[in-house]
C-alpha atoms as a PDB file:
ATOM      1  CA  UNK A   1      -2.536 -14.971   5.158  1.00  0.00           C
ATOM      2  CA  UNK A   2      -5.713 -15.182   3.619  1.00  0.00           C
ATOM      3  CA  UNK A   3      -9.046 -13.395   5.333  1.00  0.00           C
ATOM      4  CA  UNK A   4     -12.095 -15.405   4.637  1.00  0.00           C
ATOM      5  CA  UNK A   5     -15.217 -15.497   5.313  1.00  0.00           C
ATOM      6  CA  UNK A   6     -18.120 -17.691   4.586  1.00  0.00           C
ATOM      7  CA  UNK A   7     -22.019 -17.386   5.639  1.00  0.00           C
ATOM      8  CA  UNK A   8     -25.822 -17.964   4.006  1.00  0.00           C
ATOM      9  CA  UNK A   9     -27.598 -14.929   3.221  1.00  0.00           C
ATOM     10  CA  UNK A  10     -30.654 -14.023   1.189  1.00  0.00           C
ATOM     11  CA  UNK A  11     -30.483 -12.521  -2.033  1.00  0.00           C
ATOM     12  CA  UNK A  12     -32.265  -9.305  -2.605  1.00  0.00           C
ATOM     13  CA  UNK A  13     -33.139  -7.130  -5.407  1.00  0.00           C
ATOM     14  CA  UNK A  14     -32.416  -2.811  -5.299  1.00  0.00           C
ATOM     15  CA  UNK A  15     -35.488  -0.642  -5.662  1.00  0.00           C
ATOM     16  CA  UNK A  16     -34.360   1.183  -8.229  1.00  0.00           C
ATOM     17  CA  UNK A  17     -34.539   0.962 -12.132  1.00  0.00           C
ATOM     18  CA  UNK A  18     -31.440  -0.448 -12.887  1.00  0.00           C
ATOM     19  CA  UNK A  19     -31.740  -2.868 -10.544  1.00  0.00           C
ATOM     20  CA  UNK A  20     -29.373  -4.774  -8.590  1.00  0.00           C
ATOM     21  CA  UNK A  21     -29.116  -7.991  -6.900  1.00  0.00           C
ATOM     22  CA  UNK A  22     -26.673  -8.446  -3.893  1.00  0.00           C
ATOM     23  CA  UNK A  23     -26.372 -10.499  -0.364  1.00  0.00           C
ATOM     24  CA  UNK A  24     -25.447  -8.536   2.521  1.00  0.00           C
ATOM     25  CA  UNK A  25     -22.227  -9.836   4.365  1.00  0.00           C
ATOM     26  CA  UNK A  26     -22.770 -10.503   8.164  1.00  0.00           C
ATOM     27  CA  UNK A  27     -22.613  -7.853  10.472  1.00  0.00           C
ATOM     28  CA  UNK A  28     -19.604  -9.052  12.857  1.00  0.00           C
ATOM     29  CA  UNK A  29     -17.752 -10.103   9.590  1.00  0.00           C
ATOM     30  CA  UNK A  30     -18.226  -6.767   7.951  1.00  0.00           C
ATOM     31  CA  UNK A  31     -16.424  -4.889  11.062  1.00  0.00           C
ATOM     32  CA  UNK A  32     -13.709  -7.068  10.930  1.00  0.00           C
ATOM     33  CA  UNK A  33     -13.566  -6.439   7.307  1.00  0.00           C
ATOM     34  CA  UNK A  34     -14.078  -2.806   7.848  1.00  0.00           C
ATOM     35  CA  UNK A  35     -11.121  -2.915  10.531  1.00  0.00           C
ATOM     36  CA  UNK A  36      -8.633  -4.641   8.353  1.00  0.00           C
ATOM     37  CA  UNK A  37      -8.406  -3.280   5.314  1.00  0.00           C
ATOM     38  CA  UNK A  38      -7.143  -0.164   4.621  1.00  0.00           C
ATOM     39  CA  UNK A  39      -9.273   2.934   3.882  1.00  0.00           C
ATOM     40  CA  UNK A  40      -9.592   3.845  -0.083  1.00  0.00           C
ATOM     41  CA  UNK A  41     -10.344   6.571  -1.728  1.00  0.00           C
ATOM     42  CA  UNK A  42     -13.831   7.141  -2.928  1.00  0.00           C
ATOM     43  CA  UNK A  43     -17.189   4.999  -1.959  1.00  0.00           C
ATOM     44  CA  UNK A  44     -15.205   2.443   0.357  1.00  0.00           C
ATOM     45  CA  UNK A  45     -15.567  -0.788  -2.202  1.00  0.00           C
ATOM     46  CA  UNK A  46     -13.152  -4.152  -0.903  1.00  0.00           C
ATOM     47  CA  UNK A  47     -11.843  -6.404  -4.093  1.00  0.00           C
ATOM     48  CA  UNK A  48     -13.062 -10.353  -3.120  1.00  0.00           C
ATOM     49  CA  UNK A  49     -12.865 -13.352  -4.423  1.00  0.00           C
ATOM     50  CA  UNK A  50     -16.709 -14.715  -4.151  1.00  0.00           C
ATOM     51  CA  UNK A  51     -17.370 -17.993  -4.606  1.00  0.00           C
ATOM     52  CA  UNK A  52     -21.313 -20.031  -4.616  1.00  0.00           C
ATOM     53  CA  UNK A  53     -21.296 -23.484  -5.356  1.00  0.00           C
ATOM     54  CA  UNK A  54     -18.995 -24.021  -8.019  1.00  0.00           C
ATOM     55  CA  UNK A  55     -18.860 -20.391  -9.379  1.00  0.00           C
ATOM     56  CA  UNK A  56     -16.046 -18.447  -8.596  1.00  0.00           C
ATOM     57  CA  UNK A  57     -15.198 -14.769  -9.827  1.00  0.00           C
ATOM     58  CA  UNK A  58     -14.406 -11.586  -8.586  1.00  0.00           C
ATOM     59  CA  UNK A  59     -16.009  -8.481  -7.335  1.00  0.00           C
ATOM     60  CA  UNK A  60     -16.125  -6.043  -4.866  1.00  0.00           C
ATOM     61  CA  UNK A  61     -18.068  -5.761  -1.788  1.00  0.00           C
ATOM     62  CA  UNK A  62     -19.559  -2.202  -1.179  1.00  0.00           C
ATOM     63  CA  UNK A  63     -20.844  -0.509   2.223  1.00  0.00           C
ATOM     64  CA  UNK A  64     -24.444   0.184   2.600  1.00  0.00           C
ATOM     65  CA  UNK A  65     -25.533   2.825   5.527  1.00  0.00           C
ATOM     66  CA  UNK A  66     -28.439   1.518   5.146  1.00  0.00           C
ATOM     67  CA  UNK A  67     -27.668  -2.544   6.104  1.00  0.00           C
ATOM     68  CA  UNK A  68     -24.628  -1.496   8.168  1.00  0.00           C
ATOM     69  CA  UNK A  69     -22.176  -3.497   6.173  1.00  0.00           C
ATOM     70  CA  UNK A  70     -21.071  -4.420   2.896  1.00  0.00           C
ATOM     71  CA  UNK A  71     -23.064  -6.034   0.052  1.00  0.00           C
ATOM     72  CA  UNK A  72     -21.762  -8.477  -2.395  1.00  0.00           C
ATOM     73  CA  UNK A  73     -23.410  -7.934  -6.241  1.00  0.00           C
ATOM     74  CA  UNK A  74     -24.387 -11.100  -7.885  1.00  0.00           C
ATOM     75  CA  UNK A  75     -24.624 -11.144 -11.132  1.00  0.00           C
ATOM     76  CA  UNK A  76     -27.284 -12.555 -13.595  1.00  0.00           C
ATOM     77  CA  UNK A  77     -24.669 -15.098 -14.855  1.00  0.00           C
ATOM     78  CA  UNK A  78     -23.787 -16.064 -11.115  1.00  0.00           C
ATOM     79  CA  UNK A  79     -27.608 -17.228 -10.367  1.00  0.00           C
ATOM     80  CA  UNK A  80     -28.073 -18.522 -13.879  1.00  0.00           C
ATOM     81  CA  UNK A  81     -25.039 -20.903 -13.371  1.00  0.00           C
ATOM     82  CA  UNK A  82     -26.109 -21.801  -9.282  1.00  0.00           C
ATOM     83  CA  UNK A  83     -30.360 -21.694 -10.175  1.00  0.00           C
ATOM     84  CA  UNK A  84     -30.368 -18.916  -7.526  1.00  0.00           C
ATOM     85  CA  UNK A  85     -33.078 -15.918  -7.501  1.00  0.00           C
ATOM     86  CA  UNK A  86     -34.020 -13.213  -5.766  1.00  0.00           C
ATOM     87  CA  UNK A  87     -35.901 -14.935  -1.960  1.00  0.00           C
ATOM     88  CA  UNK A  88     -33.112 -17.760  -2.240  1.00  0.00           C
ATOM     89  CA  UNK A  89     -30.538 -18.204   0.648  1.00  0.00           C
ATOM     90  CA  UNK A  90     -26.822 -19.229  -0.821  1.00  0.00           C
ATOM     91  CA  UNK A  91     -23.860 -20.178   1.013  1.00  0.00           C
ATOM     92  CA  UNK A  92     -21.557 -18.055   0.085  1.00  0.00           C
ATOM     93  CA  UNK A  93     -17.308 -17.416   0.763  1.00  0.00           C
ATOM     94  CA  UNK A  94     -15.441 -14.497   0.101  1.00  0.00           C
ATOM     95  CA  UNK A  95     -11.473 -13.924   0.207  1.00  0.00           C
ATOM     96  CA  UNK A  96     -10.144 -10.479   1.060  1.00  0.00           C
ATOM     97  CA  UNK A  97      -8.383  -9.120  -1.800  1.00  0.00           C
ATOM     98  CA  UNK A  98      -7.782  -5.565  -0.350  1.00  0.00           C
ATOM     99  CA  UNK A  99      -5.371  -6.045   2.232  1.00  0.00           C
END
C-alpha cells in the first residue's frame, strides 16, 4: 500500500553558500513518516516520489532539527519547469519509497 501525502508549503532558500531550496513537509505528516519507515543508517534521509504540477521525479526527504521534520529539495529544473521561486507556495505530493 502506498503512503502519500500531499500539502502546500512555501519554498525557502538555505543560508549558506551553496545554497539550497526545499519545502518543509507538515509536521503531523512528518511523524507519521518518521513512525513508519524504518530507521537507516546515517543522516535519516526517506526515498519519495515528489510530484508539483506536472513534474514528477525522485528524491529524498531529509530531517531538519531545526523545522522538526523533513524537507523536500527542489531543484532548479523543478521550479524552472512549474515557474516556482523562492516566497511561492506549491502543492505538492510525495509517495513513500522507504518502507
Amino acid at each position: 500500500m502506498d503512503v502519500t501525502y500531499s500539502f502546500t508549503a512555501e519554498l525557502f532558500k538555505t543560508e549558506v553558500e551553496a545554497a539550497w531550496v526545499f519545502v518543509p513537509v507538515p509536521k503531523a505528516a512528518a511523524d507519521e513518516i518518521f513512525e513508519a519507515t524504518p530507521r537507516r543508517p546515517g543522516f535519516g534521509s526517506i526515498r519519495v516520489a515528489a510530484v508539483i504540477g506536472s513534474t514528477e521525479w525522485t528524491t529524498s526527504i531529509f530531517p531538519s532539527k531545526e523545522f522538526g521534520s523533513y524537507l523536500l529539495p527542489i531543484n532548479r529544473q523543478v521550479r524552472e519547469s512549474e515557474q516556482i521561486d523562492i516566497g511561492d507556495a506549491a502543492e505538492v505530493t510525495i509517495r513513500i519509497l522507504d518502507r
